[in-house]
Protein backbone atom coordinates (compact mmCIF):
# COMPACT_ATOMS: atom_id res chain seq x y z
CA UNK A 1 87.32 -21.30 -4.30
CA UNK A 2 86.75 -24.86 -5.56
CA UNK A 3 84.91 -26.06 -8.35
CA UNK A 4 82.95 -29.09 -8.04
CA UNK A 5 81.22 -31.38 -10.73
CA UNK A 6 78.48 -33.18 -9.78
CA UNK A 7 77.72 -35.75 -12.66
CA UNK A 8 75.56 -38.66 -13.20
CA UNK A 9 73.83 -40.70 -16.06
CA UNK A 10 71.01 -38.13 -16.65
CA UNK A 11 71.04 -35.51 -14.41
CA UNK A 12 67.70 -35.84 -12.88
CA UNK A 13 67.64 -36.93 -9.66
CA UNK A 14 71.09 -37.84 -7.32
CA UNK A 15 72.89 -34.85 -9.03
CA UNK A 16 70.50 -32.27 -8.64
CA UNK A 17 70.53 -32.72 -5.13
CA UNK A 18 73.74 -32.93 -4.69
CA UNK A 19 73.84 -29.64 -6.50
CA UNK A 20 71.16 -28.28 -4.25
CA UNK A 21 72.67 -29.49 -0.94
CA UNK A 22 76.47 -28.07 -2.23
CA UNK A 23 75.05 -25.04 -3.15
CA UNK A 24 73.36 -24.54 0.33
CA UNK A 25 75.66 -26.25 2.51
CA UNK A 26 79.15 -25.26 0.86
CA UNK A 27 77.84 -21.45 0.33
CA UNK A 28 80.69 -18.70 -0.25
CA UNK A 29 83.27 -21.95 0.24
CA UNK A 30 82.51 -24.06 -3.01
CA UNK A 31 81.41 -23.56 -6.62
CA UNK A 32 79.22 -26.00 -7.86
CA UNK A 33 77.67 -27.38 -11.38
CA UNK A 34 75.64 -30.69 -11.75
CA UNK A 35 75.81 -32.34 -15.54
CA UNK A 36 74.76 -35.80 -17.08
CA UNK A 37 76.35 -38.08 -19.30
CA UNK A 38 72.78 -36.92 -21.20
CA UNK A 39 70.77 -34.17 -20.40
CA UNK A 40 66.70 -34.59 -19.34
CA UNK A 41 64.64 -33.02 -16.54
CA UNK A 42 64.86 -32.26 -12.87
CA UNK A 43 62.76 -34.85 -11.59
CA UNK A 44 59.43 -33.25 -9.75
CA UNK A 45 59.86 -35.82 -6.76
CA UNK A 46 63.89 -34.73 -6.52
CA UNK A 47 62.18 -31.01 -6.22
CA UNK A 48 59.74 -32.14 -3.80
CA UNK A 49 61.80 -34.11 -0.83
CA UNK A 50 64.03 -30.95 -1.47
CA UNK A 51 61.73 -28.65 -0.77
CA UNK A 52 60.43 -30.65 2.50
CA UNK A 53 64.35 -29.65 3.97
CA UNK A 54 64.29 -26.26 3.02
CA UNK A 55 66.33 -26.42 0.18
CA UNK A 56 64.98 -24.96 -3.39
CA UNK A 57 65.94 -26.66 -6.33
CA UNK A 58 63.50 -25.59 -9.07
CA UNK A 59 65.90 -23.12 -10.59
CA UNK A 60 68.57 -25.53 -11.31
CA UNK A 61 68.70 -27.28 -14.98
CA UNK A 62 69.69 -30.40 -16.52
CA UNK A 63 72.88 -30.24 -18.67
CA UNK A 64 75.52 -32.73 -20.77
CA UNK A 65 78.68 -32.84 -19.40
CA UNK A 66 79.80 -32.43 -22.84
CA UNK A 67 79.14 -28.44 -22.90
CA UNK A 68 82.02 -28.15 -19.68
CA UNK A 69 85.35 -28.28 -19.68
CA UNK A 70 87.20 -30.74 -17.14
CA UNK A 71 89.99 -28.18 -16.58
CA UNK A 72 87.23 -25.70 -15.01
CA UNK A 73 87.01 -28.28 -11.95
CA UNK A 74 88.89 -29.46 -9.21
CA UNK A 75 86.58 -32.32 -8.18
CA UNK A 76 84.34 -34.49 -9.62
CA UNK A 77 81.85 -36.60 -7.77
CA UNK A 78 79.87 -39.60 -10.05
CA UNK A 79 76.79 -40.25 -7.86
CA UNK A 80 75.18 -43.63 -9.62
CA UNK A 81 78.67 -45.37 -10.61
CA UNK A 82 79.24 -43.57 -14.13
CA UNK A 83 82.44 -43.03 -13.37
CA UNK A 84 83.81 -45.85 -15.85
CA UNK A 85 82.01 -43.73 -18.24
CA UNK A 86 83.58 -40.30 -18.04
CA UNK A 87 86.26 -39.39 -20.21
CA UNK A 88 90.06 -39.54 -18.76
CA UNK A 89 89.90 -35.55 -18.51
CA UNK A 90 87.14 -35.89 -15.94
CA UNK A 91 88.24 -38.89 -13.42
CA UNK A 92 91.85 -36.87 -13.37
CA UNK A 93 90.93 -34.45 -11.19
CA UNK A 94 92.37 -33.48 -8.29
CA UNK A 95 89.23 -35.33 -6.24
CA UNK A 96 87.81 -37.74 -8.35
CA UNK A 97 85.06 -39.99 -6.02
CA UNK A 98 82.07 -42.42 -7.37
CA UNK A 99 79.74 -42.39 -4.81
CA UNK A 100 77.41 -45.29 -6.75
CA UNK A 101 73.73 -44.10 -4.99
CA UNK A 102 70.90 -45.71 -5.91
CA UNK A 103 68.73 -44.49 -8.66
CA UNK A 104 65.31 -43.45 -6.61
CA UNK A 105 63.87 -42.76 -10.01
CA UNK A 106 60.83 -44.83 -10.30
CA UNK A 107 61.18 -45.71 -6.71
CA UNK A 108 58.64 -45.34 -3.90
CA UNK A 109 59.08 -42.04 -1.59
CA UNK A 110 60.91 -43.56 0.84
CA UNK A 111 63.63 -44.00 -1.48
CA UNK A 112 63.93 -40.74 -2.30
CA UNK A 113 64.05 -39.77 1.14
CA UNK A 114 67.23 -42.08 2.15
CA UNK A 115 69.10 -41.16 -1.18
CA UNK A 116 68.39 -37.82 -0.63
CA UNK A 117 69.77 -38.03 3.14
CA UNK A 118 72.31 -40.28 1.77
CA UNK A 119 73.90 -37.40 -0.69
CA UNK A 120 73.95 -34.98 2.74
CA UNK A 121 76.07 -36.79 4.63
CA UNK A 122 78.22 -37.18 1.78
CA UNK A 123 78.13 -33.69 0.50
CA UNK A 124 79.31 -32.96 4.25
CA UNK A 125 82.08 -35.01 3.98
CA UNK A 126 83.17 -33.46 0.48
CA UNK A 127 82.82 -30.13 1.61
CA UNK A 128 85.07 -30.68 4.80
CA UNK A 129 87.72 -32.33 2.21
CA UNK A 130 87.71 -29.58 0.09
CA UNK A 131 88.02 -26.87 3.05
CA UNK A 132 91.00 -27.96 4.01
């Protein structure tokens, strides 16, 4: 099974549901894990336009990327253009992508909404890649 990092600056928001929508959508075919270059919160409003698909992510936590170990993955997805951040260990992964989203932190509801539909379609994508 594949092991995929989702990682982004803090590990609030674009991460957290891409964790949520891997977890559900890439059940029993992917492994997943969502880290920040810093560790905070799981935003509320990430939790809420979530929860309006169906998709629980209030058990999930917010973690460095520091306390993981590059080696453990086989892709690595930067959601908000980190990706020039991350050590070499981590963009040398089999599938390294930067998918540079929008930070809807902040941001009106709608916002969240179309980055949250957004990371589907991409997760989607991902999933079929890594399926193969």
């Amino acid at each position: 099974m594949k092991k995929v990092m989702f990682v982004c600056k803090r590990n609030s928001c674009r991460s957290q549901m891409a964790e949520g929508f891997a977890k559900t959508l890439g059940k029993n075919k992917i492994e997943v894990t969502s880290s920040g270059l810093e560790a905070s919160r799981v935003h509320p409003t990430a939790i809420k336009v979530m929860e309006e698909i169906g998709i629980n992510i209030t058990d999930q936590t917010s973690d460095p990327l520091s306390e993981f170990d590059a080696d453990n993955y086989d892709a690595v997805i930067s959601l908000c253009g980190c990706g020039v951040n991350l050590p070499q260990q981590w963009v040398s992964r089999e599938i390294f992508e930067d998918w540079q989203l929008d930070d809807p932190d902040g941001q009106p509801l709608e916002t969240f909404h179309r980055v949250r539909d957004e990371i589907k379609s991409k997760v989607e994508e991902l999933i079929k890649k890594l399926d193969k």
